[in-house]
Protein backbone atom coordinates (compact mmCIF):
# COMPACT_ATOMS: atom_id res chain seq x y z
CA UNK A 1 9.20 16.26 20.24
CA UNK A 2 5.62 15.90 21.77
CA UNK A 3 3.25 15.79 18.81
CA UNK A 4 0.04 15.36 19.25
CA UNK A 5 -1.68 12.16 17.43
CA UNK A 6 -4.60 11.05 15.96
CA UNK A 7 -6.47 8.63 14.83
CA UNK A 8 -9.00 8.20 11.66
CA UNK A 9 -12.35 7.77 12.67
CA UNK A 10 -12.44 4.65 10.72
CA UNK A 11 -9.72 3.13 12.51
CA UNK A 12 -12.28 1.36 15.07
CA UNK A 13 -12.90 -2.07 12.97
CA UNK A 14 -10.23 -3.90 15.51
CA UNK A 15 -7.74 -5.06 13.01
CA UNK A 16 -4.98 -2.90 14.36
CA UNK A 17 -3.86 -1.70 10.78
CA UNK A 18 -4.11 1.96 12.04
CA UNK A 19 -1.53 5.14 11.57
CA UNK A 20 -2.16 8.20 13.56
CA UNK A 21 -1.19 11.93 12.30
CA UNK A 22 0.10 14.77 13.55
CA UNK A 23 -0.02 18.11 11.74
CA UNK A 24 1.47 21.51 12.56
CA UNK A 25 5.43 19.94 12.77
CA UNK A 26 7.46 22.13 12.01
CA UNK A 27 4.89 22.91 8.74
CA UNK A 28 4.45 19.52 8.19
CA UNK A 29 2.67 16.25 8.49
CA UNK A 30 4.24 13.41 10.50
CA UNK A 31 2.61 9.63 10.19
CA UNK A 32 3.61 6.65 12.07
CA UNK A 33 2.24 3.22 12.83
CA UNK A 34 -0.08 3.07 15.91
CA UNK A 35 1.12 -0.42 16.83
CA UNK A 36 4.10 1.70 17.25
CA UNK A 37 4.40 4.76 18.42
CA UNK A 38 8.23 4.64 19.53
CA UNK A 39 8.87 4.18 15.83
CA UNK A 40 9.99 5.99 12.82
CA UNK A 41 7.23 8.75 11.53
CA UNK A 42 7.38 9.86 8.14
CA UNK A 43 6.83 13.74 7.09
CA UNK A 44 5.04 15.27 4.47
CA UNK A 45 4.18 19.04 3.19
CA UNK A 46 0.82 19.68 3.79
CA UNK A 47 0.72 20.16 -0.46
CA UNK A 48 1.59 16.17 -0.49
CA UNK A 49 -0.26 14.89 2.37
CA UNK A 50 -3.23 16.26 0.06
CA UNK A 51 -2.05 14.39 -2.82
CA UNK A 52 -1.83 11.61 -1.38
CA UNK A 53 -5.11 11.82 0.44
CA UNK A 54 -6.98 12.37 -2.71
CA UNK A 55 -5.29 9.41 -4.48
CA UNK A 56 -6.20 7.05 -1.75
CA UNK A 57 -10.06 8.57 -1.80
CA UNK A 58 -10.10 7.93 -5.43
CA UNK A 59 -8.96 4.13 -5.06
């Protein structure tokens, strides 16, 4: 599957604790680890990618 990846814009502070997402799979929204891109993803609905979004805004 060629997905293509992104980045947060807040993933510059050099640290290398970055995931990258991909939406549009299949209706869905895959996340893996950017250290390691040949690794597993996980997949959300777009209704729980929001959740969790907002719950890690509100932290």
């Amino acid at each position: 599957m060629d997905l293509k990846w992104r980045k947060s814009s807040r993933s510059g502070t050099g640290n290398g604790n970055c995931v990258e997402v991909a939406t549009n799979v299949a209706g869905m929204v895959a996340v893996r680890d950017s250290k390691n891109p040949d690794g597993p993803m996980l997949t959300a609905s777009p209704a729980e990618w929001r959740a969790f979004l907002s719950t890690v805004r509100q932290a």
